[in-house]
Protein backbone atom coordinates (compact mmCIF):
# COMPACT_ATOMS: atom_id res chain seq x y z
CA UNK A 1 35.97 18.76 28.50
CA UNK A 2 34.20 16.14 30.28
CA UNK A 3 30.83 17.96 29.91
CA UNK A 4 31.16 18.64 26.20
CA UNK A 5 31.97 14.68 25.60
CA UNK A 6 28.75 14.20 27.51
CA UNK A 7 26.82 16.71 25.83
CA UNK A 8 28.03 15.12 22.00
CA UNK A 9 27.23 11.97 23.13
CA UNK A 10 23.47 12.73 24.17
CA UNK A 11 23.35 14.78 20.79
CA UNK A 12 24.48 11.57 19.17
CA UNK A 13 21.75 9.42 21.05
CA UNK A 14 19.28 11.50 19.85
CA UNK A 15 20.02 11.66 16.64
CA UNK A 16 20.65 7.52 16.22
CA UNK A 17 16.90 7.14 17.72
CA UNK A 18 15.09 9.73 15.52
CA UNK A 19 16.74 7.63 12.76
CA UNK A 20 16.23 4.53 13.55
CA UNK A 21 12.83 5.88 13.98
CA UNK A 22 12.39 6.80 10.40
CA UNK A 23 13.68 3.36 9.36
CA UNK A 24 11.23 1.44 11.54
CA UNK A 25 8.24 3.40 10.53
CA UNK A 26 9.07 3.31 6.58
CA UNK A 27 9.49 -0.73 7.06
CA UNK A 28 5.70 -0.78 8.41
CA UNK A 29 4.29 1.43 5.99
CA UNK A 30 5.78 -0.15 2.66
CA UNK A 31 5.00 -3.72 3.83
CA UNK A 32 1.50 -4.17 3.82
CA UNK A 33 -0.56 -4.68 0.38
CA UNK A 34 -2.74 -2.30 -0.54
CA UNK A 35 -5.36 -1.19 -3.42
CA UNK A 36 -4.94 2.00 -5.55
CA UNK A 37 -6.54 3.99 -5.93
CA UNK A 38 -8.18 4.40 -2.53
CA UNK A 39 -12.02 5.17 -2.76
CA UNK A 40 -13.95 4.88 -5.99
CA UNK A 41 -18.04 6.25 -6.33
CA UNK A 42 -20.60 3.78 -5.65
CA UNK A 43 -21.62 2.05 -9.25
CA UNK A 44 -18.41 3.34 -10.86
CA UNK A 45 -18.27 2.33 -14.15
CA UNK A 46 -15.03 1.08 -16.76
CA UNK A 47 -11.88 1.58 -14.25
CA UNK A 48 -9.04 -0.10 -12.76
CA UNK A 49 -7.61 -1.36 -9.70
CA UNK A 50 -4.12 -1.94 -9.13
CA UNK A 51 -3.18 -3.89 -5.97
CA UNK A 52 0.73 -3.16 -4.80
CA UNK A 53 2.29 -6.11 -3.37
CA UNK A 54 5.67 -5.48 -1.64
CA UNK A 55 8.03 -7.53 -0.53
CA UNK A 56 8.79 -7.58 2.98
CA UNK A 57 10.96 -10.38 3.26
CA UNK A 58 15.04 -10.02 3.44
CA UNK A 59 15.84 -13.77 2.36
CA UNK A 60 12.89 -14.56 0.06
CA UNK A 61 11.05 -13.58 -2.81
CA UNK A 62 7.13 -13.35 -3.56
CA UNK A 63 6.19 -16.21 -6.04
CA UNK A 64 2.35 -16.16 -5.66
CA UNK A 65 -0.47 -13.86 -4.85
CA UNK A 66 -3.95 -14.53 -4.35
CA UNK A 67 -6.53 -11.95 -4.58
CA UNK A 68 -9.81 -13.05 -3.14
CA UNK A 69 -13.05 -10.68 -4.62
CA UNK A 70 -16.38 -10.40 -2.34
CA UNK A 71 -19.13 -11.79 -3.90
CA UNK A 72 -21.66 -10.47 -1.76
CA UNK A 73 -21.05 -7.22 -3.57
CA UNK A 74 -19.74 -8.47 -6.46
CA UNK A 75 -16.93 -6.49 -8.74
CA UNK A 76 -18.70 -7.62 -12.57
CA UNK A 77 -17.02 -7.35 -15.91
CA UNK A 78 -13.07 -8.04 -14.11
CA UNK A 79 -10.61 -8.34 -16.69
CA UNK A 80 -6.58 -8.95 -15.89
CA UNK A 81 -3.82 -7.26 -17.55
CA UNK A 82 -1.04 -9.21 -19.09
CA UNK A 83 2.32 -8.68 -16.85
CA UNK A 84 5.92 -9.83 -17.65
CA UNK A 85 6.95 -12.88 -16.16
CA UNK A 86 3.56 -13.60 -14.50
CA UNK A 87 0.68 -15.76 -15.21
CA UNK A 88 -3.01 -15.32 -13.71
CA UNK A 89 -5.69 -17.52 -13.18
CA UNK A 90 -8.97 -16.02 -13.10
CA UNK A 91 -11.76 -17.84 -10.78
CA UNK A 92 -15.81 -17.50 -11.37
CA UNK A 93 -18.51 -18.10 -8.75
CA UNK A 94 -21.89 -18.27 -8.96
CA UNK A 95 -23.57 -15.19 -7.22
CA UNK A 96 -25.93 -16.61 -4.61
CA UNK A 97 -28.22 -13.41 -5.70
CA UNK A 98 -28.14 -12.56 -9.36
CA UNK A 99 -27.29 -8.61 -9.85
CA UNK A 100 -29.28 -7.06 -12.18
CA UNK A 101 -28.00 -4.82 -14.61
CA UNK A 102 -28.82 -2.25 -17.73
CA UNK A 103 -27.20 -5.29 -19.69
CA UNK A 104 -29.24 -8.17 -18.20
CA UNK A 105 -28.77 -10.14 -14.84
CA UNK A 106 -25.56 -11.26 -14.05
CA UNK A 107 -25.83 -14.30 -12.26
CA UNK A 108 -21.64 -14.92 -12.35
CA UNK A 109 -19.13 -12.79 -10.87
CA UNK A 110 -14.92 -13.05 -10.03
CA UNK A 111 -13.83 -14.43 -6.79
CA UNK A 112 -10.49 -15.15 -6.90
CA UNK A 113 -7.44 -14.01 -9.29
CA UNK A 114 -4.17 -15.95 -8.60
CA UNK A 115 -0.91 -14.37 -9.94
CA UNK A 116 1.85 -17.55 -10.74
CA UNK A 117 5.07 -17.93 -12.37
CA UNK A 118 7.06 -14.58 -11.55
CA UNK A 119 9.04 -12.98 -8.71
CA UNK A 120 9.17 -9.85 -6.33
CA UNK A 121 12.45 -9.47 -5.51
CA UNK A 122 13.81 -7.94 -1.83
CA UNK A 123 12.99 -4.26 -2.07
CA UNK A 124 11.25 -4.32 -4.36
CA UNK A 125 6.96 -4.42 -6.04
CA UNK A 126 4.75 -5.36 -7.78
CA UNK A 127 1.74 -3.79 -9.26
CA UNK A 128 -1.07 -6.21 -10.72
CA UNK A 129 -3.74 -4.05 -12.73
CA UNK A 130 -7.12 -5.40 -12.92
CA UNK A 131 -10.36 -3.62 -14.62
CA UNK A 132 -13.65 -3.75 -13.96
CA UNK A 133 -17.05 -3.03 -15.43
CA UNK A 134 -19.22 -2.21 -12.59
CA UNK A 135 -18.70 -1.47 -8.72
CA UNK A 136 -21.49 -2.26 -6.73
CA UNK A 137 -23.73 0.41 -5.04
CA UNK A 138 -25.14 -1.02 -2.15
CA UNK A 139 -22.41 -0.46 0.27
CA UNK A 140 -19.59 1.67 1.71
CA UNK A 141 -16.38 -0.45 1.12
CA UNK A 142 -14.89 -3.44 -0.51
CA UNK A 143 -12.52 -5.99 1.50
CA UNK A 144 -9.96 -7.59 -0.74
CA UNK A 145 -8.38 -10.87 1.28
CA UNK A 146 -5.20 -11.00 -0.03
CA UNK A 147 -2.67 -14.30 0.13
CA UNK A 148 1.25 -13.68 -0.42
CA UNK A 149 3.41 -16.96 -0.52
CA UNK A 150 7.31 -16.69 -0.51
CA UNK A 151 10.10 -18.79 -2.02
CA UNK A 152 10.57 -20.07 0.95
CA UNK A 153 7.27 -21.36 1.70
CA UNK A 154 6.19 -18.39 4.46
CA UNK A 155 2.33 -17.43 3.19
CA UNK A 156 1.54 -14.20 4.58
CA UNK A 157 -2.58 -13.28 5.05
CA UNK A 158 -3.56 -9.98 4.23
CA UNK A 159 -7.20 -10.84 6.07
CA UNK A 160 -7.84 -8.53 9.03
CA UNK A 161 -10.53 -6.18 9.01
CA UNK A 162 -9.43 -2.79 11.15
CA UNK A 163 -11.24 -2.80 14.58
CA UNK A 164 -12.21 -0.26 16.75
CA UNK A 165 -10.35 2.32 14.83
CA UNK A 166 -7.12 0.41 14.79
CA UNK A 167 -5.13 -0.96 12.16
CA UNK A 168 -4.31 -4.79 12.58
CA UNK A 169 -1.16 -6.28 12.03
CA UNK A 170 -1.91 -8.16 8.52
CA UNK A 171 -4.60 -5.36 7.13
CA UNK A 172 -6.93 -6.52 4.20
CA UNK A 173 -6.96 -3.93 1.45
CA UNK A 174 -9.87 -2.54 1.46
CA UNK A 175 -11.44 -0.09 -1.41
CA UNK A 176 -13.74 3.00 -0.31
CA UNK A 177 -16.63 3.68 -2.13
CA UNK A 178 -18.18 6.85 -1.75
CA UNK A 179 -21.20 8.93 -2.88
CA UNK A 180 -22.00 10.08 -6.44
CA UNK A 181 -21.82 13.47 -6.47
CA UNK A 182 -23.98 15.57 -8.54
CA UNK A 183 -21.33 15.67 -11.19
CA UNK A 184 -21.34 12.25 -11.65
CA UNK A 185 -24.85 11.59 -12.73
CA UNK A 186 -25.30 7.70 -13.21
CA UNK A 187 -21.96 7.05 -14.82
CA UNK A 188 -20.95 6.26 -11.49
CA UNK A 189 -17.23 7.97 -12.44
CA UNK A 190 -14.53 7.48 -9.79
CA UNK A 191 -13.65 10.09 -6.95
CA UNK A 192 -10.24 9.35 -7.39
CA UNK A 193 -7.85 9.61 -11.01
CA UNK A 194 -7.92 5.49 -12.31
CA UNK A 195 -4.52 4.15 -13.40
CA UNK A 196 -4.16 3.61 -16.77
CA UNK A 197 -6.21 1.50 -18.52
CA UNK A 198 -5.71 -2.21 -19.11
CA UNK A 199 -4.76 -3.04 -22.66
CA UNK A 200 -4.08 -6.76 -24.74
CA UNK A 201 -0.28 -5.77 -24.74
CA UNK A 202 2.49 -6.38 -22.20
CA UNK A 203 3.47 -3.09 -20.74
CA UNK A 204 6.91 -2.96 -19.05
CA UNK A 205 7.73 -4.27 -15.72
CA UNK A 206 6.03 -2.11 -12.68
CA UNK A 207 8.68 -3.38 -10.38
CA UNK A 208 10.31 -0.85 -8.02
CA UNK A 209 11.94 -0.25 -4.64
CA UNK A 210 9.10 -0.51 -2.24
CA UNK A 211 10.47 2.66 -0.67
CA UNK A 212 10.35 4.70 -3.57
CA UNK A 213 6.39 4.06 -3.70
CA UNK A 214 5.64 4.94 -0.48
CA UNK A 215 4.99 9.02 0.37
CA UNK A 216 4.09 8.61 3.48
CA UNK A 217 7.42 6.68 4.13
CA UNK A 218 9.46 9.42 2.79
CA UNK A 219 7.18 12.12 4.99
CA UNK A 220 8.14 10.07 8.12
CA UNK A 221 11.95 10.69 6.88
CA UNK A 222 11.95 14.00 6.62
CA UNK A 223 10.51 14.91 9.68
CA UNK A 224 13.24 12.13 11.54
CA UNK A 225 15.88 13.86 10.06
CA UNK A 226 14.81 17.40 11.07
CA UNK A 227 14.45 15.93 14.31
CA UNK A 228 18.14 14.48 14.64
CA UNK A 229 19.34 18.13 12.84
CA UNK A 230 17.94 20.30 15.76
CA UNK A 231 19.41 17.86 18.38
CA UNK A 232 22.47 18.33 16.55
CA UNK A 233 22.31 21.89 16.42
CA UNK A 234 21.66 21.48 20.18
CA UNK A 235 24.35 20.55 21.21
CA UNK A 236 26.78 22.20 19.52
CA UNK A 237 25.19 25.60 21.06
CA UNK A 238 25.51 23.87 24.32
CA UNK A 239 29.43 23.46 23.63
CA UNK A 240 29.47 27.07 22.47
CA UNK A 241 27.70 28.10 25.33
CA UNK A 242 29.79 26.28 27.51
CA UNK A 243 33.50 27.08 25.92
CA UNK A 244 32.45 31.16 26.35
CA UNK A 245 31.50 30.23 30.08
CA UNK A 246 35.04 28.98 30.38
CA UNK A 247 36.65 31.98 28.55
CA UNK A 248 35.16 34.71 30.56
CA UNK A 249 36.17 32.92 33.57
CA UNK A 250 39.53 33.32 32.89
């Protein structure tokens, strides 16, 4: 008896750590804020970029989010879509060198876009669409600092830049840009499908649970639970195993 209670209780161990596991890994990948989709063709023309914003706070909402463009590659022709409950303030800079287009030389670009007025709640996200014109094509990726203030006052600084093939703890989101391919020609189209397209009316809130957006949350799951079932399955063998032992012994 004493060695099947010891057996259960490992089986139990096992299966409370490849949980708790699951639940630790699906916090860290839901948290940070990230851009959709993730790589776009150099140039691309007339898409969208939706940045998710999650909440990762248990006693506080998000009330503001900053979005900060590069304007050494500048993203020309951004336009914001409308979203419930939120206001945005859209922030020009003059380029320090003028890009030159098919249109004429654009000598202004976006550097900031500040969303106001609404509310992520805990578990829960946000997704703020914003269009473009034109991508540049004169490098491999775009960096988009990202500020997150709470109700309570805690600003959180999606700033860091991944190092030496290592993600830091506050990741930037940061937009891929690839290639044209021969397909593409010079409409510069996207390597990856665009969200829907921003339009002059308010389309219905994008909020959600921050772990139903996340795949890779949900893949982490499944393979912690199939871990905790075999050590399960483990140990009841092992009781089995031992019980027949016992019987034949008799």
């Amino acid at each position: 008896m004493s060695t099947t209670r010891t057996t259960l209780r490992r089986a139990g161990l096992v299966t409370a750590l490849a949980a708790t596991g699951v639940l630790t890994a699906a916090g860290v990948a839901s948290a940070h804020v990230t851009v959709h989709p993730e790589s776009y063709a150099k140039g691309a023309t007339d898409g969208v970029l939706t940045f998710r914003v999650p909440n990762e706070e248990n006693t506080a909402g998000t009330t503001k989010v900053q979005v900060f463009l590069p304007t050494d590659h500048p993203v020309l022709g951004v336009l914001v879509t409308p979203q419930d409950g939120w206001t945005a303030k859209v922030t020009d800079t003059k380029l320090k060198t003028p890009v030159k287009t098919d249109d004429g030389t654009v000598t202004d670009a976006v550097s900031e876009i500040t969303w106001t007025g609404g509310k992520i709640g805990v578990g829960q996200y946000e997704d703020f669409n914003v269009a473009f014109g034109q991508l540049p094509d004169d490098t491999d990726q775009l960096t988009f600092k990202t500020l997150q203030t709470y109700s309570d006052g805690k600003t959180v600084r999606w700033i860091e830049e991944a190092s030496g093939g290592q993600e830091p703890e506050n990741p930037a989101p940061v937009l891929k840009l690839t290639a044209k391919s021969a397909q593409d020609g010079d409409s510069g189209a996207p390597t990856a499908p665009t969200a829907p397209a921003a339009t002059s009316k308010t389309s219905g809130s994008s909020k959600s649970t921050a772990s139903s957006g996340d795949s890779t949350a949900r893949g982490l799951g499944i393979g912690g639970l199939a871990v905790g079932v075999l050590g399960l399955a483990a140990a009841v063998f092992a009781v089995l195993r031992s019980r027949s032992a016992g019987s034949r012994a008799e």
